[in-house]
C-alpha atoms as a PDB file:
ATOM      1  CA  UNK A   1     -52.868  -4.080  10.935  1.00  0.00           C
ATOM      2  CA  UNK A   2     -49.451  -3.484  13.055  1.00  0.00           C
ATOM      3  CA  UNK A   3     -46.671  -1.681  11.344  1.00  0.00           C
ATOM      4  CA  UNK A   4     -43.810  -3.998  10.545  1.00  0.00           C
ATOM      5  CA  UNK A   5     -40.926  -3.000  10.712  1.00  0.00           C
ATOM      6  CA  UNK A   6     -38.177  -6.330  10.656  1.00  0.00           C
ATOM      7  CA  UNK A   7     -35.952  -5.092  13.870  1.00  0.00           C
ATOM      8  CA  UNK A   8     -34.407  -8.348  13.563  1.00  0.00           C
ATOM      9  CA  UNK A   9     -32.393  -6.720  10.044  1.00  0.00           C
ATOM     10  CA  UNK A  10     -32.044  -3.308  11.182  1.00  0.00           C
ATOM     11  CA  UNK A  11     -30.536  -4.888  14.867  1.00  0.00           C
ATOM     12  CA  UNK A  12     -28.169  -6.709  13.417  1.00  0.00           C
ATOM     13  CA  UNK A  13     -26.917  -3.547  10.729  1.00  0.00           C
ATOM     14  CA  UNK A  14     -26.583  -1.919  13.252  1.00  0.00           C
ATOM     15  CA  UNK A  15     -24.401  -4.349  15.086  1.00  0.00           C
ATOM     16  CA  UNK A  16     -22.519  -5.261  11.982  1.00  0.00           C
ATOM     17  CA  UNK A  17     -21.490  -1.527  12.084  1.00  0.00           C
ATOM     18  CA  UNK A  18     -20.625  -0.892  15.770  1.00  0.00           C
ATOM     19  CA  UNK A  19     -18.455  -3.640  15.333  1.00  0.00           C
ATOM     20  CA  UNK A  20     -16.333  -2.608  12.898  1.00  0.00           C
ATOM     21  CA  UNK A  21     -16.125   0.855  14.906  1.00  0.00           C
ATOM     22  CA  UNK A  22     -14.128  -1.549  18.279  1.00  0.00           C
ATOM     23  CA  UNK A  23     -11.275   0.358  19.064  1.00  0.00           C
ATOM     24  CA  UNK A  24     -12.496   4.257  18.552  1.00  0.00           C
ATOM     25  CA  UNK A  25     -12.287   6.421  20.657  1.00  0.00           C
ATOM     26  CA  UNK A  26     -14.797   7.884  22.439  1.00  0.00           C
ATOM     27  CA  UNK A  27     -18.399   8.353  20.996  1.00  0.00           C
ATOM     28  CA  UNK A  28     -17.321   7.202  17.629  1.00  0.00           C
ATOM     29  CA  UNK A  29     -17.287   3.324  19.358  1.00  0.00           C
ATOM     30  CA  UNK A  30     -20.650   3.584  21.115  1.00  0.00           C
ATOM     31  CA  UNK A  31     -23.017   5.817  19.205  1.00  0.00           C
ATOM     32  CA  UNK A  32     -24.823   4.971  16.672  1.00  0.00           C
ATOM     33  CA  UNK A  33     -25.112   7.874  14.458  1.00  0.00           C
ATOM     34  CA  UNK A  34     -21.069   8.995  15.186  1.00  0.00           C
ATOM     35  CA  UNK A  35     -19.612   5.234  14.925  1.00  0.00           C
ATOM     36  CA  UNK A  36     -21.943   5.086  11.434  1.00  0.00           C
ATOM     37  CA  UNK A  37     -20.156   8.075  10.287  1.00  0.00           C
ATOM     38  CA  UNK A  38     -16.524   7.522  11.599  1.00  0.00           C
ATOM     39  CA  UNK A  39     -16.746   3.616  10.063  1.00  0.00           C
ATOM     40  CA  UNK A  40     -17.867   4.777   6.740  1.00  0.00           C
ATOM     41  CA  UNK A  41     -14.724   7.184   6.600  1.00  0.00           C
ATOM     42  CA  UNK A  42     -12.668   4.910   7.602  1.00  0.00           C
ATOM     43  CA  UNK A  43     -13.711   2.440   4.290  1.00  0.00           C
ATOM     44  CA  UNK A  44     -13.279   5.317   2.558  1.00  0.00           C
ATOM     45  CA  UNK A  45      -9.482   5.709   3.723  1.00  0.00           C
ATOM     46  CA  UNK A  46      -8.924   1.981   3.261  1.00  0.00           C
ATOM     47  CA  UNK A  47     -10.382   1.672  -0.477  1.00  0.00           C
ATOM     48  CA  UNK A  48      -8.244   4.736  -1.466  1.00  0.00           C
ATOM     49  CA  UNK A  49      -5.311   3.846   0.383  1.00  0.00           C
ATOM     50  CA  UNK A  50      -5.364   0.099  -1.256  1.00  0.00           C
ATOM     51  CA  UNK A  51      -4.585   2.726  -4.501  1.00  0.00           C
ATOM     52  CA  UNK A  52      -1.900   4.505  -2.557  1.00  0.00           C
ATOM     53  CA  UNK A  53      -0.216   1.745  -1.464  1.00  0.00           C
ATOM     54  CA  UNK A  54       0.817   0.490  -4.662  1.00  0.00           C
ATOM     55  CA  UNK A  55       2.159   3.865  -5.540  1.00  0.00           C
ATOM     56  CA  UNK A  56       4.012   4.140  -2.067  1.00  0.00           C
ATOM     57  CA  UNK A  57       5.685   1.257  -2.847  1.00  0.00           C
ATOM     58  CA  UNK A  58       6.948   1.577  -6.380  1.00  0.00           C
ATOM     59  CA  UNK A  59       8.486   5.111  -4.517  1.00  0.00           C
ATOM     60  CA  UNK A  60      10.197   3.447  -1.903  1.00  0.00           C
ATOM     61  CA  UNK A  61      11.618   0.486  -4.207  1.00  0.00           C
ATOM     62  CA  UNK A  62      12.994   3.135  -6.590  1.00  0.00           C
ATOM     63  CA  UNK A  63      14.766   5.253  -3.975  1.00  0.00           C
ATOM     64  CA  UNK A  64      16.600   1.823  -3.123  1.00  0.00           C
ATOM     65  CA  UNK A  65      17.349   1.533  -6.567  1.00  0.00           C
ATOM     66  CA  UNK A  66      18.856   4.930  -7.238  1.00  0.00           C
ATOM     67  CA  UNK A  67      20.711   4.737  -3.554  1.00  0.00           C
ATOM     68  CA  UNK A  68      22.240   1.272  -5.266  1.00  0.00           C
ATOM     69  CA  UNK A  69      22.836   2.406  -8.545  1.00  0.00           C
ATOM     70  CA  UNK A  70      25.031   5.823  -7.209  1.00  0.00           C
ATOM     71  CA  UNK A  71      27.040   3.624  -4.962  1.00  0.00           C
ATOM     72  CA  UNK A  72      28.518   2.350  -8.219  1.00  0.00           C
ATOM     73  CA  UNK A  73      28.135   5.829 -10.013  1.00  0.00           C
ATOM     74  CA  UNK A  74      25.096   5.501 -11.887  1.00  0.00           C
ATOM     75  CA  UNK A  75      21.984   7.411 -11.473  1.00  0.00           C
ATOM     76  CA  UNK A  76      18.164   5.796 -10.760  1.00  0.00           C
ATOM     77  CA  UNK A  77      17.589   6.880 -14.611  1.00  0.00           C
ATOM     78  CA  UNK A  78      20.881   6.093 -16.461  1.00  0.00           C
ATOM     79  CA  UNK A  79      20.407   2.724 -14.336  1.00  0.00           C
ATOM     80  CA  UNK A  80      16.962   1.802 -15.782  1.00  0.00           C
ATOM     81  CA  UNK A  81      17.354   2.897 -19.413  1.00  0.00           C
ATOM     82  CA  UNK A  82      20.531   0.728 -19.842  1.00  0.00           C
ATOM     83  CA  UNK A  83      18.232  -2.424 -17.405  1.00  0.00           C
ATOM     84  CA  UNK A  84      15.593  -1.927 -20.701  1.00  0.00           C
ATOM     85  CA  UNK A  85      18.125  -1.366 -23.387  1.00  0.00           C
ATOM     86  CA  UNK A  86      19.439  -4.649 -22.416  1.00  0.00           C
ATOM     87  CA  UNK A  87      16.477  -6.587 -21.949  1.00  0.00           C
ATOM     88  CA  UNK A  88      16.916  -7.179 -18.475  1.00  0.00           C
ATOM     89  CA  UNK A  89      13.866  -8.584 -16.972  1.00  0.00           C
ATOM     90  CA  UNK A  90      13.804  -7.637 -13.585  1.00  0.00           C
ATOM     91  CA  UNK A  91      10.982  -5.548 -12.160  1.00  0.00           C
ATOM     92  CA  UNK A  92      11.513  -2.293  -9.661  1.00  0.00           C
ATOM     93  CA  UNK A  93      10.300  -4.530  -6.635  1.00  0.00           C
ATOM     94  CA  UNK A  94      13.352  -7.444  -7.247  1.00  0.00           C
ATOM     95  CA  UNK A  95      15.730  -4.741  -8.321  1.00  0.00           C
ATOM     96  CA  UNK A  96      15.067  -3.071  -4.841  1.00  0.00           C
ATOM     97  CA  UNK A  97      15.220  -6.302  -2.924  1.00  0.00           C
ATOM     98  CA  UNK A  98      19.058  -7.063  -4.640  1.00  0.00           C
ATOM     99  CA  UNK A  99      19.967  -3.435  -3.826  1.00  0.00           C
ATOM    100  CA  UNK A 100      18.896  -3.290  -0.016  1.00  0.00           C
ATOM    101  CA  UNK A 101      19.316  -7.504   1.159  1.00  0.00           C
ATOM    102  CA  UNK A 102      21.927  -8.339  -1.816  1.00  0.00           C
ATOM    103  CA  UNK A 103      24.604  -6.064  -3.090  1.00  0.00           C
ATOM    104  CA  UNK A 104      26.955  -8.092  -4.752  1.00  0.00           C
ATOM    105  CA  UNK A 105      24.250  -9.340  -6.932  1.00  0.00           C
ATOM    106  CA  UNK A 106      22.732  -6.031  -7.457  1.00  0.00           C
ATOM    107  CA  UNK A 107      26.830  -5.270  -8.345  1.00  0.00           C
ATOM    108  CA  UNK A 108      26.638  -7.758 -10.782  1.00  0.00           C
ATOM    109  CA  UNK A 109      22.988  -6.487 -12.542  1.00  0.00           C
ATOM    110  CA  UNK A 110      25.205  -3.288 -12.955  1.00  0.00           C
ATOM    111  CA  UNK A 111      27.919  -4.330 -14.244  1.00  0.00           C
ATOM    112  CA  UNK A 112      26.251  -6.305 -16.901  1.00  0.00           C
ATOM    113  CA  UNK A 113      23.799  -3.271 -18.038  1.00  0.00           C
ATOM    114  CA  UNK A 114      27.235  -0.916 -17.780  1.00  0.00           C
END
């Protein structure tokens, strides 16, 4: 009896693969064995990165809080103790959004925490 060996399945891995490697550069988008490897990496990279970006982004909207809060002499801390002590509900992301696109509002957030 013949071997079987369903090419049909392994074909179309295969494919599933070397599409998701479009765009490399050189052997990684045309070989099978490199373009397995690089593609794998590269999921790698994009389910820790999904991680990262949340942390990337809570950095960036707290150095437009503290630049906010020392234009009106406060510091990033001082700032979000007194936001807490006062039971100010306003989260980092909307805090950095009034700072950067909205100052006199974000003027107004400090001056009610002050």
């Amino acid at each position: 009896m013949p071997r079987s060996v369903n090419a049909v399945a392994s074909r179309a891995r295969r494919k599933k693969v070397m599409k998701q490697a479009k765009g490399y550069f050189g052997r990684r988008k045309n070989v099978w064995t490199v373009a397995k490897n690089a593609v794998e990496k590269a999921m790698l990279y994009a389910y820790r990165d999904r991680r990262n970006k949340k942390r990337t982004f809570r950095s960036l909207w707290i150095t437009r809080i503290n630049a906010g809060a020392r234009q009106h002499g406060m510091s990033y801390s001082q700032f979000m103790g007194k936001v807490n002590a006062n039971n100010i509900e306003l989260n980092r992301k909307v805090l950095a959004d009034l700072a950067m696109n909205h100052p006199d509002a974000f003027k107004a957030v400090v001056d009610q925490v002050k």
